[in-house]
N, C-alpha and C. Protein backbone atom coordinates (compact mmCIF):
# COMPACT_ATOMS: atom_id res chain seq x y z
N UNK A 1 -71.83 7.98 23.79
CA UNK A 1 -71.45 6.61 24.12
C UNK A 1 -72.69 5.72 24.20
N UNK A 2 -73.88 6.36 24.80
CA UNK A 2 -75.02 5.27 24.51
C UNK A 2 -75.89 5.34 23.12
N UNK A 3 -75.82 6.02 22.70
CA UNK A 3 -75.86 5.70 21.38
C UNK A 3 -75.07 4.88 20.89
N UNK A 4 -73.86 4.99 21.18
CA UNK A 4 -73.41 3.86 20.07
C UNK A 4 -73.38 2.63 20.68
N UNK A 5 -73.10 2.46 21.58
CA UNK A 5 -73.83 1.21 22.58
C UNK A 5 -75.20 0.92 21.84
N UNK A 6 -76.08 1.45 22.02
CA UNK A 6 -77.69 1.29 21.49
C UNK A 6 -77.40 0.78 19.93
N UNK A 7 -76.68 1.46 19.14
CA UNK A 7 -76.58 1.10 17.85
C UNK A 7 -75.75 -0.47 17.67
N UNK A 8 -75.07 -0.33 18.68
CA UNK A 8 -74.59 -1.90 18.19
C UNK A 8 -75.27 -3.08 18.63
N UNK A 9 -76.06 -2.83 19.62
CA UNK A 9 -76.79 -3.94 20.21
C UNK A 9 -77.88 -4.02 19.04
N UNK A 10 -78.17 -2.57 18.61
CA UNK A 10 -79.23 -2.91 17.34
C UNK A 10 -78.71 -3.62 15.96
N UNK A 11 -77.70 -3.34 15.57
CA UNK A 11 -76.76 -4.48 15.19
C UNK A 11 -77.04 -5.56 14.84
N UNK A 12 -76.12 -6.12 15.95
CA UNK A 12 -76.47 -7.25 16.68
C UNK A 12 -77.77 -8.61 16.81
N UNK A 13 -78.72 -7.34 16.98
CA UNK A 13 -79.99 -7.72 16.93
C UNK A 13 -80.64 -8.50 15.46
N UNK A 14 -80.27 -7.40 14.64
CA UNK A 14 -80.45 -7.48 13.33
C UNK A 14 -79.84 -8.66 12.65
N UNK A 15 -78.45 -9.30 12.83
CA UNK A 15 -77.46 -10.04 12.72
C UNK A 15 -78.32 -11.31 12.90
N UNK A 16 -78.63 -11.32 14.25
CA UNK A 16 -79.64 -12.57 15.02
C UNK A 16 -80.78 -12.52 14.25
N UNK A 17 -81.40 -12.11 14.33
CA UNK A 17 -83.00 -11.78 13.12
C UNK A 17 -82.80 -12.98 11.85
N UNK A 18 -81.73 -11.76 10.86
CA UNK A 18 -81.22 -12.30 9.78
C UNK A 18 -80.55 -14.02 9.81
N UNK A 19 -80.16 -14.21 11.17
CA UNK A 19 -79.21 -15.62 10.78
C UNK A 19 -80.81 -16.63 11.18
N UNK A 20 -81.37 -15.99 11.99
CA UNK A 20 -82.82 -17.30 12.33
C UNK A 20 -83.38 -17.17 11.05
N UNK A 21 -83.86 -16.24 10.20
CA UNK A 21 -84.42 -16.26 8.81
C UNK A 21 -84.12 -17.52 7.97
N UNK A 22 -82.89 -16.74 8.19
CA UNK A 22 -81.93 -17.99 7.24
C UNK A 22 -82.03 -19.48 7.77
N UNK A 23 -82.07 -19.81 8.75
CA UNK A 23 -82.40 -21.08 9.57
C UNK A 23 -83.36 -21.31 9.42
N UNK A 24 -84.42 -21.10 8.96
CA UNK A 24 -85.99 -20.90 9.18
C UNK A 24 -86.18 -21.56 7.58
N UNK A 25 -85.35 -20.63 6.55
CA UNK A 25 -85.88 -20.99 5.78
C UNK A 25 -85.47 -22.42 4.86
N UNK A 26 -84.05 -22.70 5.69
CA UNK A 26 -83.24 -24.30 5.27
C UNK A 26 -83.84 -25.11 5.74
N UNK A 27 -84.35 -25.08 7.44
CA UNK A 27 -85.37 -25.99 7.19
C UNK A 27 -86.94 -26.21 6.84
N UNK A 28 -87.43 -24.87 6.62
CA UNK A 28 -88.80 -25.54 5.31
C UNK A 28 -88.11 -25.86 4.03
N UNK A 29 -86.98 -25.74 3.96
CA UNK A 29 -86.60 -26.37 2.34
C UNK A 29 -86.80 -27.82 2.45
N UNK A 30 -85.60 -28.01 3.51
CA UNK A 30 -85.42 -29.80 4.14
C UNK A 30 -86.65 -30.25 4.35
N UNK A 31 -87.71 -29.80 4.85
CA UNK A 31 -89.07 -30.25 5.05
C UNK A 31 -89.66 -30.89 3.90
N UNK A 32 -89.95 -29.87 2.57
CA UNK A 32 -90.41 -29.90 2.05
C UNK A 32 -89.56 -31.15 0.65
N UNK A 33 -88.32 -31.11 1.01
CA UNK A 33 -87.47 -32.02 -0.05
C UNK A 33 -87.89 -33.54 1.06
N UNK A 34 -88.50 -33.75 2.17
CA UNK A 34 -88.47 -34.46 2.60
C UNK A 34 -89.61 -35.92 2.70
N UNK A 35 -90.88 -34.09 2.51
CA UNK A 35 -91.68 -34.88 2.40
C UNK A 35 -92.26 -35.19 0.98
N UNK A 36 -90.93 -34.50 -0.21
CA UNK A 36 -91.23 -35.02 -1.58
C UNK A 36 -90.85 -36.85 -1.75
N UNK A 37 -89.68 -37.00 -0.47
CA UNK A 37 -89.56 -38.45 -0.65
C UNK A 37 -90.41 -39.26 -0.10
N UNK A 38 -90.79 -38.52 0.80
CA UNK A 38 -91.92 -39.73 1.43
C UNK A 38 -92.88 -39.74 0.66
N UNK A 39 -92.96 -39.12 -0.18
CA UNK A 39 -94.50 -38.98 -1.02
C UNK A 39 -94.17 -40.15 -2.40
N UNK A 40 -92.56 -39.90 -2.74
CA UNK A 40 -92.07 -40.76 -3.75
C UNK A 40 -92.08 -42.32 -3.70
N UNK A 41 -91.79 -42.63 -1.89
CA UNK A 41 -92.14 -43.63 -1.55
C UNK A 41 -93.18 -44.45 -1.45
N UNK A 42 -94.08 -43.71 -0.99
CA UNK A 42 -95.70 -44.52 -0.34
C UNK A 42 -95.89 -44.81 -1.59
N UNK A 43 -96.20 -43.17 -2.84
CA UNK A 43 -97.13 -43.40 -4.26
C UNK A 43 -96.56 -44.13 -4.87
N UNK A 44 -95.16 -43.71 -5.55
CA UNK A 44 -94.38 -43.84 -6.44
C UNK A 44 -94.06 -43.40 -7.67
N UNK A 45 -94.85 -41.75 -7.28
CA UNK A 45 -94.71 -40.66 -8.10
C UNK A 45 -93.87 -39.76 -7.74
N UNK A 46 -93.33 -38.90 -7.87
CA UNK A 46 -93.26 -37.48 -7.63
C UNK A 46 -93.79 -36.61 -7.24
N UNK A 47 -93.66 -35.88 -6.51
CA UNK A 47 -94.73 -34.88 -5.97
C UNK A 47 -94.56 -33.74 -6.82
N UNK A 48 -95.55 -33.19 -7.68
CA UNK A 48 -95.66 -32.21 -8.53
C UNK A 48 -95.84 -30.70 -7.27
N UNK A 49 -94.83 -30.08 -7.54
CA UNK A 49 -94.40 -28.65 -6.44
C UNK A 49 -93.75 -27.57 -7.27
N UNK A 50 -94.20 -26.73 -7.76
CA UNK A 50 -93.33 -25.89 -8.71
C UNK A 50 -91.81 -24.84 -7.58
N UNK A 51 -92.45 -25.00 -6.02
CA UNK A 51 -91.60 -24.49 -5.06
C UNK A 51 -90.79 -25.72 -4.37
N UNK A 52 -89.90 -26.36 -5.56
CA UNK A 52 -89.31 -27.54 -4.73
C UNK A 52 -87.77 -26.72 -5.01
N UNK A 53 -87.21 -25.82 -5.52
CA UNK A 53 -86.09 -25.38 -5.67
C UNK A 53 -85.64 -24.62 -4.52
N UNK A 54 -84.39 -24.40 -3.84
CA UNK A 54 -83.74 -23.87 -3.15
C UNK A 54 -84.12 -22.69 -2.67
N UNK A 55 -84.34 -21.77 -1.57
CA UNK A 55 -84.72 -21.01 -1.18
C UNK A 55 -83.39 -19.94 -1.63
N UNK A 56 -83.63 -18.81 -2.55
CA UNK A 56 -82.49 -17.95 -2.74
C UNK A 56 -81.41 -17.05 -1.85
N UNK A 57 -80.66 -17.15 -1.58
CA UNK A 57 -79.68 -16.74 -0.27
C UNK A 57 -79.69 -14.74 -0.58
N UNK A 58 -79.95 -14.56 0.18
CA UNK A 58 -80.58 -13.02 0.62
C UNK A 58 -79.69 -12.45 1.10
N UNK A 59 -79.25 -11.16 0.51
CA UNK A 59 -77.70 -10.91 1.04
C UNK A 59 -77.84 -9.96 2.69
């Protein structure tokens, strides 16, 4: 029984890990799409970023 207690909290754990990752990494996306506009604004270029595409969803 504590084992499997132990195993689900590890779980669990893992679950939480994985969902902040994922949070973590939407917003350096948003960051970075953000501060391509502000950059579009001030210059009135584009910000040349070959990492401006979507962060790939990780199963």
């Amino acid at each position: 029984a504590r084992i499997a207690f132990l195993q689900g909290e590890r779980k669990g754990q893992e679950n939480l890990k994985n969902d902040l990752v994922r949070r973590i990494k939407m917003l350096e996306y948003a960051l970075k799409q953000e501060r391509a506009k502000f950059h579009k604004l001030k210059y009135g270029v584009e910000l040349q970023q070959g990492d401006m595409c979507p962060p790939p969803d990780e199963p």
